[in-house]
Protein backbone atom coordinates (compact mmCIF):
# COMPACT_ATOMS: atom_id res chain seq x y z
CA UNK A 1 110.95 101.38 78.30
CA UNK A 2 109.20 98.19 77.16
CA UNK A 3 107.85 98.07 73.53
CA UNK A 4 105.81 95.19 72.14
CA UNK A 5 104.93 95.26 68.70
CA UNK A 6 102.73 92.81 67.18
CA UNK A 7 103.35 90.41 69.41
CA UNK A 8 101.96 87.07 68.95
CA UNK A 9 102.59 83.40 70.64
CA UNK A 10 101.27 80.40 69.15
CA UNK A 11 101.28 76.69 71.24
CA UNK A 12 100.57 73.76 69.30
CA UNK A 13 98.57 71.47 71.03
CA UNK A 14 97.79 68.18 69.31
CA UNK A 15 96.12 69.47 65.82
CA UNK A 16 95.29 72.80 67.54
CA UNK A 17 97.26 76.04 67.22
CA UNK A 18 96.12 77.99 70.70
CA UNK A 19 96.73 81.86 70.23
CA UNK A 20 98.08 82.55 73.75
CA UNK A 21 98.94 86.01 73.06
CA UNK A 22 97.40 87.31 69.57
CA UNK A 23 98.26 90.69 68.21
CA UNK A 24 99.54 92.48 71.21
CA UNK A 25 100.82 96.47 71.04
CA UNK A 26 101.75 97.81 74.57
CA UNK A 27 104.35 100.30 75.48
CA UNK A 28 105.19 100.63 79.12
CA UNK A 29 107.11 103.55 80.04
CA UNK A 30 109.94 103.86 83.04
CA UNK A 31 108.75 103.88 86.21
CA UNK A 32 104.95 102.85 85.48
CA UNK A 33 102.85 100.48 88.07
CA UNK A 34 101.03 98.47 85.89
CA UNK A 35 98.01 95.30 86.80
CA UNK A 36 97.72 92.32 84.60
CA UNK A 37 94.14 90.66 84.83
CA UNK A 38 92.60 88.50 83.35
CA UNK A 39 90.96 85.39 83.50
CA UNK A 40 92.34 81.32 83.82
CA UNK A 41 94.14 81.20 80.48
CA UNK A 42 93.80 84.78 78.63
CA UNK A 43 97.22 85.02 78.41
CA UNK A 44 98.50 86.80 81.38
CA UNK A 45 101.53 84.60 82.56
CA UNK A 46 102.70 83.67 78.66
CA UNK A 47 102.80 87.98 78.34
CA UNK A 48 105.11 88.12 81.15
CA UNK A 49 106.87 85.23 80.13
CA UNK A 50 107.44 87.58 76.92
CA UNK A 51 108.47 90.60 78.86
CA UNK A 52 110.83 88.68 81.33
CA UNK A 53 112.52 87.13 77.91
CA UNK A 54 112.00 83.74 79.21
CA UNK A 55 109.79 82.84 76.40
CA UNK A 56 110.10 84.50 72.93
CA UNK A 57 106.93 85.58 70.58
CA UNK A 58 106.15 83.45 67.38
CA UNK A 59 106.02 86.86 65.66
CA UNK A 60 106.56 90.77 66.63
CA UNK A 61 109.09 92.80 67.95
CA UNK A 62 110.21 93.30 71.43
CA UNK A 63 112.27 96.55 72.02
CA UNK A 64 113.86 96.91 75.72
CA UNK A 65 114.96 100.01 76.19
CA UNK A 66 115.59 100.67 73.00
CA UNK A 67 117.62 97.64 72.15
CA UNK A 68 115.51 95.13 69.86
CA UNK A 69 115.66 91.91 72.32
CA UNK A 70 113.70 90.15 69.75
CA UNK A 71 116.27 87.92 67.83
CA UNK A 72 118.65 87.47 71.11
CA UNK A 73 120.51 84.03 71.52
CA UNK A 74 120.16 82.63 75.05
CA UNK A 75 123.54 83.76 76.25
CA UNK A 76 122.48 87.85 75.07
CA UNK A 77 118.71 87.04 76.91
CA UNK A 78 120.44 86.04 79.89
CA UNK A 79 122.41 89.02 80.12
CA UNK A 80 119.82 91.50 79.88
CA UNK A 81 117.44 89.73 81.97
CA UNK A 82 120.50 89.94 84.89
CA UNK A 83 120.52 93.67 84.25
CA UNK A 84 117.56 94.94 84.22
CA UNK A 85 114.85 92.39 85.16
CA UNK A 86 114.17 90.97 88.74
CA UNK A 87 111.33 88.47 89.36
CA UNK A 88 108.51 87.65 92.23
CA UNK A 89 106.73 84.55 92.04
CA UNK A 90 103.54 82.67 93.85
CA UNK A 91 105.71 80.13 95.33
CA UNK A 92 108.87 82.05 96.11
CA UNK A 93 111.38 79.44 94.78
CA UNK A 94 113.71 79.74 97.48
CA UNK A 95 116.58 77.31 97.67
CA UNK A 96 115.70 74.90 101.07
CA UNK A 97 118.93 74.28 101.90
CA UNK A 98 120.51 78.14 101.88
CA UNK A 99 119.78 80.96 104.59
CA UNK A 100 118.25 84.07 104.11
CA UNK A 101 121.15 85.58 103.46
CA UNK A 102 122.64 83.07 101.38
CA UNK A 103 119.29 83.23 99.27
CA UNK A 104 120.08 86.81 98.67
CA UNK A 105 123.37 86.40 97.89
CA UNK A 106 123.28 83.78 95.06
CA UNK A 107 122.60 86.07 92.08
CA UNK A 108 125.45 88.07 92.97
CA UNK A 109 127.51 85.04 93.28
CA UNK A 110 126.55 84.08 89.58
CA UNK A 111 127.00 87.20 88.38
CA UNK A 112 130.70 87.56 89.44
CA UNK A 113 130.44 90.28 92.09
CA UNK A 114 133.41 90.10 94.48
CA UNK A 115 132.63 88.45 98.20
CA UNK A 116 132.84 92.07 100.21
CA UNK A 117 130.10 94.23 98.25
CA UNK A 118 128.05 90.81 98.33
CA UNK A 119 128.06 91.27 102.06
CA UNK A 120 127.29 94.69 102.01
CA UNK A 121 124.95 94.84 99.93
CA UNK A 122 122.87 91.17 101.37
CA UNK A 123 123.32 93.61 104.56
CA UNK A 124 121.75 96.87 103.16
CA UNK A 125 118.53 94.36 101.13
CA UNK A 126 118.15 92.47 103.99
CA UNK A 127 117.21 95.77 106.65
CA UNK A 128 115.35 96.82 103.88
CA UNK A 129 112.56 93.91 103.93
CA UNK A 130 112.66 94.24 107.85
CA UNK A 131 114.74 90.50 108.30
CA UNK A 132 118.06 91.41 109.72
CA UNK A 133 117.01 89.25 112.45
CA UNK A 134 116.53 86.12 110.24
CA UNK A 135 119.52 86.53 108.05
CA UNK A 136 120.69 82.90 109.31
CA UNK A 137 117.00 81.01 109.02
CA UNK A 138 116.58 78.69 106.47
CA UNK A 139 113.07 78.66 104.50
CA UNK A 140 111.62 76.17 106.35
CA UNK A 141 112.21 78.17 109.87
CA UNK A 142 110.30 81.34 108.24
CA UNK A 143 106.53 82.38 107.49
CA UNK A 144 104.97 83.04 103.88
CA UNK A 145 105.48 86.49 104.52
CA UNK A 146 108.90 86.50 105.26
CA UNK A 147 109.30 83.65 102.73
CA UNK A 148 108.57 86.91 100.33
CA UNK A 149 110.34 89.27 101.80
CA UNK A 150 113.39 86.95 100.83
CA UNK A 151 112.03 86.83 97.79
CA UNK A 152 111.65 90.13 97.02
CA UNK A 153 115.36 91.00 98.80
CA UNK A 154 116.78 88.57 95.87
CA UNK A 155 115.07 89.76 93.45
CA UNK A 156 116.01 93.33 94.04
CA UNK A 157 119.78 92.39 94.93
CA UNK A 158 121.03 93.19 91.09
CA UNK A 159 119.00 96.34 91.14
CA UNK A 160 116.72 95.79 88.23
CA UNK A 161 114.66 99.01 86.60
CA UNK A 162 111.76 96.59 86.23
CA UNK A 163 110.47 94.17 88.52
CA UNK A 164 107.73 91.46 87.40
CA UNK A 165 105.50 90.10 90.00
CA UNK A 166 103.24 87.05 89.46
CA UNK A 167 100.42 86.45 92.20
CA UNK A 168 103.01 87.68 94.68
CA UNK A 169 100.20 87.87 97.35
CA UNK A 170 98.72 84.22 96.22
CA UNK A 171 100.15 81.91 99.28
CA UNK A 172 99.59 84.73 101.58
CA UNK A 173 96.86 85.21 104.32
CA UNK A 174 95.34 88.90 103.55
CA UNK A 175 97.83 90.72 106.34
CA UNK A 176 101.09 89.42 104.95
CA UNK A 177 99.91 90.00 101.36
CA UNK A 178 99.11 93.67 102.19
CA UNK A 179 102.35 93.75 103.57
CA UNK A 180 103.96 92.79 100.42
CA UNK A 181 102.34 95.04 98.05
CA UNK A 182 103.05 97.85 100.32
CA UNK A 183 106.55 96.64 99.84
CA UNK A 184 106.43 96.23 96.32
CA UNK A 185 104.85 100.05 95.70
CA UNK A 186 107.53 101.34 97.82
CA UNK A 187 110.22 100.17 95.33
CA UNK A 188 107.85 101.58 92.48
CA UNK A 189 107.98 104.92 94.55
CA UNK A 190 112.07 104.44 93.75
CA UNK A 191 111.21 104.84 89.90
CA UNK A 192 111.32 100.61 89.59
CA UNK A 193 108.76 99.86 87.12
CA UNK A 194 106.48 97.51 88.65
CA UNK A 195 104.43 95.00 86.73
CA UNK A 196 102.06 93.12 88.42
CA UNK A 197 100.09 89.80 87.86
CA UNK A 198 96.90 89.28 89.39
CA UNK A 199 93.53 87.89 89.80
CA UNK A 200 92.74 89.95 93.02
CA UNK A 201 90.86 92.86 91.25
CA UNK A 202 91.03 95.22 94.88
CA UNK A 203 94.40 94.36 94.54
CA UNK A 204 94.99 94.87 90.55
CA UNK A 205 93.12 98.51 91.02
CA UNK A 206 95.77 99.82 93.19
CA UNK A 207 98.10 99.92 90.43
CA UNK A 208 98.37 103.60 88.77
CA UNK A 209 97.18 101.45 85.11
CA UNK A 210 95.58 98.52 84.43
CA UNK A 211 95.62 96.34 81.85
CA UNK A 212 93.33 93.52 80.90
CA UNK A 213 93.43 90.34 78.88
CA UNK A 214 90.95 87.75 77.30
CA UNK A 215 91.89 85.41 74.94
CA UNK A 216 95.31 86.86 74.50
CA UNK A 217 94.15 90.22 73.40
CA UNK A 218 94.22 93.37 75.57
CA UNK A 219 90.98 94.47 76.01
């Protein structure tokens, strides 16, 4: 369960403090689907910046399942974000260099996990996003799609109870980005709480709740 309290992120930009997130109560319980709209600039990516612990609030209190995350050093953020957070993105951050199995595999490899249930395990997330067949194809050798099928493989690999997504369909033609929120909704069918970023509203009202922003409020 996510629980945000009061939460509130301030920027200082020249002689202006910018309220990117102002005031912000949400609870979001196990296994949810939730959209995030919003205009340019209401707020949307700095509150899943908050959720994903990659950015802390300015004030408020954060509770992750149960645990108060809130005053966390970066070695305890880490941590929890490897347990129980895996992340999407726009522009799919693949490393260039590393096959699509090798993509897969690297969070494992940081994480410690011993060389034979990395393989099995690449194996088993790779079948799963329908790419057994381009295990050994570098980034450059695949489409968008299948760009985010990687993606979402990695992401998944450390089997996360939440998964953020941020314009996951953005650098997709309409097809392919179908495609991946099918995908996506099928691991929410799994109980994986799925968060999702968006300024596709067709897309956004597929999700079981919706949430919108403006001006970092929820509105």
């Amino acid at each position: 369960m996510i629980e945000l309290k009061d939460i509130s992120r301030l920027f200082q930009v020249g002689e202006q403090t910018v309220h990117a997130l102002d005031n912000i109560n949400l609870t979001i319980n196990n296994g949810e689907y939730i959209s995030v709209m919003g205009p340019s600039g209401s707020g949307k990516s700095t509150l899943l910046n908050i959720i994903s612990l990659l950015d802390q609030p300015s004030s408020g209190s954060y509770r992750l399942n149960q645990q108060d995350v809130t005053g966390f050093n970066d070695d305890q953020l880490a941590k929890v974000r490897r347990e129980n957070i895996g992340f999407i993105f726009q522009f799919f951050h693949l490393i260039p260099r590393l096959s699509t199995a090798e993509n897969i595999e690297m969070p494992m490899i940081l994480a410690g996990i011993p060389a034979v249930e990395r393989k099995h395990r690449v194996s088993a997330a790779i079948a799963s996003v329908d790419l057994s067949d381009r295990a050994d194809h570098r980034p450059d050798q695949l489409s968008g799609g299948q760009r985010q099928r990687v993606a979402i493989a990695r992401a998944t690999i450390m089997r996360p109870s939440i998964l953020l997504a941020d314009e996951p369909t953005g650098n997709l033609d309409s097809r392919s980005g179908i495609e991946i929120i099918e995908l996506l909704e099928n691991l929410n069918r799994q109980a994986v709480t799925l968060i999702l970023i968006t300024h596709d509203q067709a897309l956004g009202d597929r999700a079981a709740r919706k949430i919108r922003i403006v001006d970092g409020r929820i509105c």
